[in-house]
N, C-alpha and C. Protein backbone atom coordinates (compact mmCIF):
# COMPACT_ATOMS: atom_id res chain seq x y z
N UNK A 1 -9.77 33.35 -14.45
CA UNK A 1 -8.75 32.45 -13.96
C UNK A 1 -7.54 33.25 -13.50
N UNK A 2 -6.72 32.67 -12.60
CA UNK A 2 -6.00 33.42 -11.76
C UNK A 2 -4.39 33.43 -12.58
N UNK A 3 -3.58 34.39 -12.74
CA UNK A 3 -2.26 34.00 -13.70
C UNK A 3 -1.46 33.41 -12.72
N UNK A 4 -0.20 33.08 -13.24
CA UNK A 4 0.79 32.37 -12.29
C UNK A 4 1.74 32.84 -11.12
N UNK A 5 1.36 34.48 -11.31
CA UNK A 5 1.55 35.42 -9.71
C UNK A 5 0.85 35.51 -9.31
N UNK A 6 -0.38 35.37 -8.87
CA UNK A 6 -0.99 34.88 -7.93
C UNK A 6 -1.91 33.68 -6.97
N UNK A 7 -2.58 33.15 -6.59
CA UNK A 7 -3.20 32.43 -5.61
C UNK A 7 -4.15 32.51 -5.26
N UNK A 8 -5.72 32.24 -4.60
CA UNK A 8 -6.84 31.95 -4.44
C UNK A 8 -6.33 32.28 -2.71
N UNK A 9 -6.97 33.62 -2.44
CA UNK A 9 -6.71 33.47 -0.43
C UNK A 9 -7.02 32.44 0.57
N UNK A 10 -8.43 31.65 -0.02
CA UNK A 10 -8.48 30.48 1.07
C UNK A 10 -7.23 29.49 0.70
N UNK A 11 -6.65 29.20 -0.36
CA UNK A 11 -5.76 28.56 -0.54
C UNK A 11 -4.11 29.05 -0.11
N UNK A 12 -3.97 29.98 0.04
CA UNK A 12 -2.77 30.48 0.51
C UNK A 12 -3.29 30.72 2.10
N UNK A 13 -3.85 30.76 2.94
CA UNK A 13 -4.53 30.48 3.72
C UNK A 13 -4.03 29.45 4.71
N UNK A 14 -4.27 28.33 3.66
CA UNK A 14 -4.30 26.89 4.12
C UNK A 14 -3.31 26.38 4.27
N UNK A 15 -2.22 27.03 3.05
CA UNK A 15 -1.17 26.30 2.32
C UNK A 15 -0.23 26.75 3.75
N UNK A 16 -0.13 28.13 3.43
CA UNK A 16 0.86 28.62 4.56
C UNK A 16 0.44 28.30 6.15
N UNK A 17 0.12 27.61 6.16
CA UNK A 17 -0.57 26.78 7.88
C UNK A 17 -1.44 28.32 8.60
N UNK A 18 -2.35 29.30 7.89
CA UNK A 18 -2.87 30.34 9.01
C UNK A 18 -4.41 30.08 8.97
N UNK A 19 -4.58 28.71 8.26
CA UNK A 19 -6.03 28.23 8.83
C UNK A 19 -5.40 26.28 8.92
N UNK A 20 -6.22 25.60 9.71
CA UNK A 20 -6.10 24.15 9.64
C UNK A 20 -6.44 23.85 8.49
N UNK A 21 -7.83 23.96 8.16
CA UNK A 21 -8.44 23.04 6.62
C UNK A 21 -8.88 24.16 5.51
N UNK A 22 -8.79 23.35 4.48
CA UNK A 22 -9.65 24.92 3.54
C UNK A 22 -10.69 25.39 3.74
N UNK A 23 -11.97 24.32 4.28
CA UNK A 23 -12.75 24.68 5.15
C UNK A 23 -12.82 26.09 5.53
N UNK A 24 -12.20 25.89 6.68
CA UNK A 24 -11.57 26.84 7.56
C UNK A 24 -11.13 28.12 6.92
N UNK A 25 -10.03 27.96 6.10
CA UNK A 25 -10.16 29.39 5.12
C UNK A 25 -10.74 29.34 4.54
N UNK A 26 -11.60 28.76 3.77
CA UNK A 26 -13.01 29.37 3.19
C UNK A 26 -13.63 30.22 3.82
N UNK A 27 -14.33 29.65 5.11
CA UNK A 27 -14.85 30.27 6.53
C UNK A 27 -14.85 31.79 6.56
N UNK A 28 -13.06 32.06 6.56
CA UNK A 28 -12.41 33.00 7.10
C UNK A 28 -12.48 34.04 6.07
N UNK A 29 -12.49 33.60 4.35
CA UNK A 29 -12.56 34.72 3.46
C UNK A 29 -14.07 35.06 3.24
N UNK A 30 -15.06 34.18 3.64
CA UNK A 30 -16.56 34.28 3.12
C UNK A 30 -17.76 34.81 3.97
N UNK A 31 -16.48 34.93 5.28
CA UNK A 31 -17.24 35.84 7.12
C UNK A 31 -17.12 37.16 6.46
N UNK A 32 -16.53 38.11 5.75
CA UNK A 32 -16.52 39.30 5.45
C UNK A 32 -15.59 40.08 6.62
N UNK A 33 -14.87 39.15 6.80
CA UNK A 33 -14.04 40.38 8.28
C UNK A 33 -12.42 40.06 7.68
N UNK A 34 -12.44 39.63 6.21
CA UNK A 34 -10.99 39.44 5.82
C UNK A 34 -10.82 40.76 5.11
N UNK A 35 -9.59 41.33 4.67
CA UNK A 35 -9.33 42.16 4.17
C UNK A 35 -7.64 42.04 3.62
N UNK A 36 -7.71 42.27 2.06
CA UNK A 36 -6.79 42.37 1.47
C UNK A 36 -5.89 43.80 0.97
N UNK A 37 -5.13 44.05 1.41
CA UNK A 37 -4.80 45.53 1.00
C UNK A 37 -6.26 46.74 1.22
N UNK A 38 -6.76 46.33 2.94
CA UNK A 38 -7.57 47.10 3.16
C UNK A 38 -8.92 47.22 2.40
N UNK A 39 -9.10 46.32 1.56
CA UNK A 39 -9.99 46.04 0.94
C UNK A 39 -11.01 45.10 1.69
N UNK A 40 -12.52 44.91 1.67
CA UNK A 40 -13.28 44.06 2.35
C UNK A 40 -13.19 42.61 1.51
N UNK A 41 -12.97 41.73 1.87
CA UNK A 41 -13.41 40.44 1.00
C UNK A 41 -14.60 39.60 1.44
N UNK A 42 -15.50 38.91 0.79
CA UNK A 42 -16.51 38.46 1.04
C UNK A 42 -16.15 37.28 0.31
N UNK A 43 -15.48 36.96 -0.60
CA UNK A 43 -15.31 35.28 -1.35
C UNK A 43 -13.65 34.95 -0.98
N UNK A 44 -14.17 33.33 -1.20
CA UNK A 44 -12.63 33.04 -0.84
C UNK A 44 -11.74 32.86 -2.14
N UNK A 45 -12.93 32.79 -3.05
CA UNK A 45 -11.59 32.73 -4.94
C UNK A 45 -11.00 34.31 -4.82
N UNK A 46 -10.72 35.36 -4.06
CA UNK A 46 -10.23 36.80 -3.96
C UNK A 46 -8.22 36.30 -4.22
N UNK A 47 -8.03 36.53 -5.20
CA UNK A 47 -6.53 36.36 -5.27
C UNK A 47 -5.52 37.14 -4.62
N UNK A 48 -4.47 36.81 -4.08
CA UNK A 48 -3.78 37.59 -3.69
C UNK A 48 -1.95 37.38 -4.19
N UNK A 49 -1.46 38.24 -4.13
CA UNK A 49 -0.13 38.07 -4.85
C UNK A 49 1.34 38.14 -4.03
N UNK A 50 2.37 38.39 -4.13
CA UNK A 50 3.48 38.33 -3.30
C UNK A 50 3.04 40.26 -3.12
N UNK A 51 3.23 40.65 -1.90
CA UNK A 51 3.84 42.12 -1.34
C UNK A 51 2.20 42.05 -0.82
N UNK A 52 0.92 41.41 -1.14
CA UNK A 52 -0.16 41.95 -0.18
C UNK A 52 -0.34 41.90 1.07
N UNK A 53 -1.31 42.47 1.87
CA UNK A 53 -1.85 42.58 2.95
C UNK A 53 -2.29 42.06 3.68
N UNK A 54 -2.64 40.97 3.96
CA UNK A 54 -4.02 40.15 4.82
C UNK A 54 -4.08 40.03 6.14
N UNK A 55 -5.53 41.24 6.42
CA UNK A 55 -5.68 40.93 7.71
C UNK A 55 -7.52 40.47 7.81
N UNK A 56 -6.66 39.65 9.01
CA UNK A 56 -8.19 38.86 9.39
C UNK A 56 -8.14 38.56 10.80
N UNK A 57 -9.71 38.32 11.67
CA UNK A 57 -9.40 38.11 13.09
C UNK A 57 -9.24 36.63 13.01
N UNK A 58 -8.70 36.01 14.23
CA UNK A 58 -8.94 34.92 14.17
C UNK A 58 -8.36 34.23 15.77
N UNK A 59 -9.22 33.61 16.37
CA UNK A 59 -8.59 33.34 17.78
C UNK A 59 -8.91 34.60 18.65
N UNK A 60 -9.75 35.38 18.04
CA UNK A 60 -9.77 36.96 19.12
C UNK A 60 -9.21 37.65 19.19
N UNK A 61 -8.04 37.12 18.28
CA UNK A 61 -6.93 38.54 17.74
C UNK A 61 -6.85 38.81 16.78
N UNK A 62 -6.75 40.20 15.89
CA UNK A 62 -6.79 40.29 14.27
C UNK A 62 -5.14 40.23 13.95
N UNK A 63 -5.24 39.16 13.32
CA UNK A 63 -3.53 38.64 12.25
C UNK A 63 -3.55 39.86 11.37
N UNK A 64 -2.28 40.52 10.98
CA UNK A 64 -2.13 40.72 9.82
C UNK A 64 -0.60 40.30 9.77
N UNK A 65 -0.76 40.18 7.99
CA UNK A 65 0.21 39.08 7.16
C UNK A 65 0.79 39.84 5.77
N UNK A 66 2.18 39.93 5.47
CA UNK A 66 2.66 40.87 4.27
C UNK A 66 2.87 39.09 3.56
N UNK A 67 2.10 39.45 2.29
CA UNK A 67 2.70 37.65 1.64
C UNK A 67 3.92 37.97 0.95
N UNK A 68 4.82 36.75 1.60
CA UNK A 68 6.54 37.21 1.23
C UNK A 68 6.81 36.37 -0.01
N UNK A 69 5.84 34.87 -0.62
CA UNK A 69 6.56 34.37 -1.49
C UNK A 69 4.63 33.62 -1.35
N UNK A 70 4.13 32.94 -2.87
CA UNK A 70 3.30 31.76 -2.65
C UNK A 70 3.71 30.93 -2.84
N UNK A 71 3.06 30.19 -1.56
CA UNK A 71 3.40 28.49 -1.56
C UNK A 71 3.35 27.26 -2.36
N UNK A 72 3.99 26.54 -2.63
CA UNK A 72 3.94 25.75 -4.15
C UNK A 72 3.66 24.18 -3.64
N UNK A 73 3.10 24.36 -2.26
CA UNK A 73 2.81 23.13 -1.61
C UNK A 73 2.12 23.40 -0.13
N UNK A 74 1.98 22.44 0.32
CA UNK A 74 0.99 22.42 1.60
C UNK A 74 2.03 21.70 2.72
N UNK A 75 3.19 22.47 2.88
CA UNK A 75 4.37 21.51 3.58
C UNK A 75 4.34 21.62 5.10
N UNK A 76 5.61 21.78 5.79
CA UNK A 76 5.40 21.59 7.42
C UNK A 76 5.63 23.00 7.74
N UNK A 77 5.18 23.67 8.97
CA UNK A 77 4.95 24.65 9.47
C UNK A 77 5.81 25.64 9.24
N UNK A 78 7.26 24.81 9.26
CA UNK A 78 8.59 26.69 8.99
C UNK A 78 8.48 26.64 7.83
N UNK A 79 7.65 25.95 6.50
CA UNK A 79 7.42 26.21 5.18
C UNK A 79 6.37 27.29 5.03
N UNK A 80 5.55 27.07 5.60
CA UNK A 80 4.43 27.72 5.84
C UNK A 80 5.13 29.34 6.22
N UNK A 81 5.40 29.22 7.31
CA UNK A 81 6.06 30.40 8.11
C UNK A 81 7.21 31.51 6.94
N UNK A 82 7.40 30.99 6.30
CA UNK A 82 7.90 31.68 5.24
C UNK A 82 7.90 32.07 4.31
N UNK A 83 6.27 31.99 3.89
CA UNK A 83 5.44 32.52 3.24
C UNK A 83 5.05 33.79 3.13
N UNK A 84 5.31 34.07 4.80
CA UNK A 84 4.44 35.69 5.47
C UNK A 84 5.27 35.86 6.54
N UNK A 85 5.04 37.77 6.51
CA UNK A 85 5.98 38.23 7.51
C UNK A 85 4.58 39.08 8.40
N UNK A 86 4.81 38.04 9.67
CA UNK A 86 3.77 38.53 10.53
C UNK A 86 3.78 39.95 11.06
N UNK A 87 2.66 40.66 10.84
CA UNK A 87 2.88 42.22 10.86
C UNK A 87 1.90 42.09 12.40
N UNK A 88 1.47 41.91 12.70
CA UNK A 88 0.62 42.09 14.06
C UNK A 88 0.79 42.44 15.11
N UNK A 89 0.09 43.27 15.78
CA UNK A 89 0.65 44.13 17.23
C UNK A 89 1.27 43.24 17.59
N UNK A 90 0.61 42.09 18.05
CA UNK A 90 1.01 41.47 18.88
C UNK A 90 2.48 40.78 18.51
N UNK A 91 2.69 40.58 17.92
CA UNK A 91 3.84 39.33 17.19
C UNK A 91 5.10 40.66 17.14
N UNK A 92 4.77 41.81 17.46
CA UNK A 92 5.98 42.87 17.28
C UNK A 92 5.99 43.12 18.71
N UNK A 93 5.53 43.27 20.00
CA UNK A 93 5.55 43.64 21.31
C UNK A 93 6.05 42.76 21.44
N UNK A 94 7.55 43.38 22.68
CA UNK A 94 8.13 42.08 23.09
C UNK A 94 7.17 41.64 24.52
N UNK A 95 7.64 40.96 25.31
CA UNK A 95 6.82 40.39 26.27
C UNK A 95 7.21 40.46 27.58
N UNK A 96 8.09 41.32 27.84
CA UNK A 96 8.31 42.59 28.98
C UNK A 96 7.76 43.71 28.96
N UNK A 97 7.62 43.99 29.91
CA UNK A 97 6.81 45.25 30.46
C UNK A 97 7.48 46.29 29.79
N UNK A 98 6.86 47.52 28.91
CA UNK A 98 7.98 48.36 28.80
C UNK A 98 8.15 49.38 29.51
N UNK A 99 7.10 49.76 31.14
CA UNK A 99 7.25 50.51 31.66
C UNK A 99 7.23 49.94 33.00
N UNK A 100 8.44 50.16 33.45
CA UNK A 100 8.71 49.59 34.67
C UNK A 100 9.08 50.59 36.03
């Protein structure tokens, strides 16, 4: 059983809006292309705690996610959003050219 610093990944997952249904993060921890602190995960009960890692593809791009706080509810999206500090190429490139 999991203590009270940490969380179940398909459920923090879900909670923090980076899948639609648990479903869905289930899906996402039980495909084997998730990874927690560089670690492979294959189940979705894999706990994770505040300061980890999670990267996973999803949409054709691989997310990665530093977990900043767990969620104590399943609320609206800037709840979610403040859960995790999006580490991903993409989400750090601004969207100008940088060589002009």
């Amino acid at each position: 059983m999991a203590d009270a610093g940490t969380m179940r990944v398909d459920r923090f997952l879900w909670w923090a809006r980076l899948a639609g249904t648990r479903s869905a993060a289930q899906a996402i921890a039980e495909k084997g292309t998730l990874r927690i602190d560089g670690r492979r995960i294959e189940r979705s009960s894999a706990c994770v705690r505040v300061g980890c890692v999670i990267a996973f593809p999803l949409y054709g791009k691989v997310r990665v996610v530093r977990v900043e706080q767990l969620p104590s509810r399943r609320g609206p999206p800037a709840e979610g959003r403040a859960c995790y500090q999006d580490l991903s190429v993409a989400a750090n490139v601004s969207q100008e050219a940088p060589y002009d």
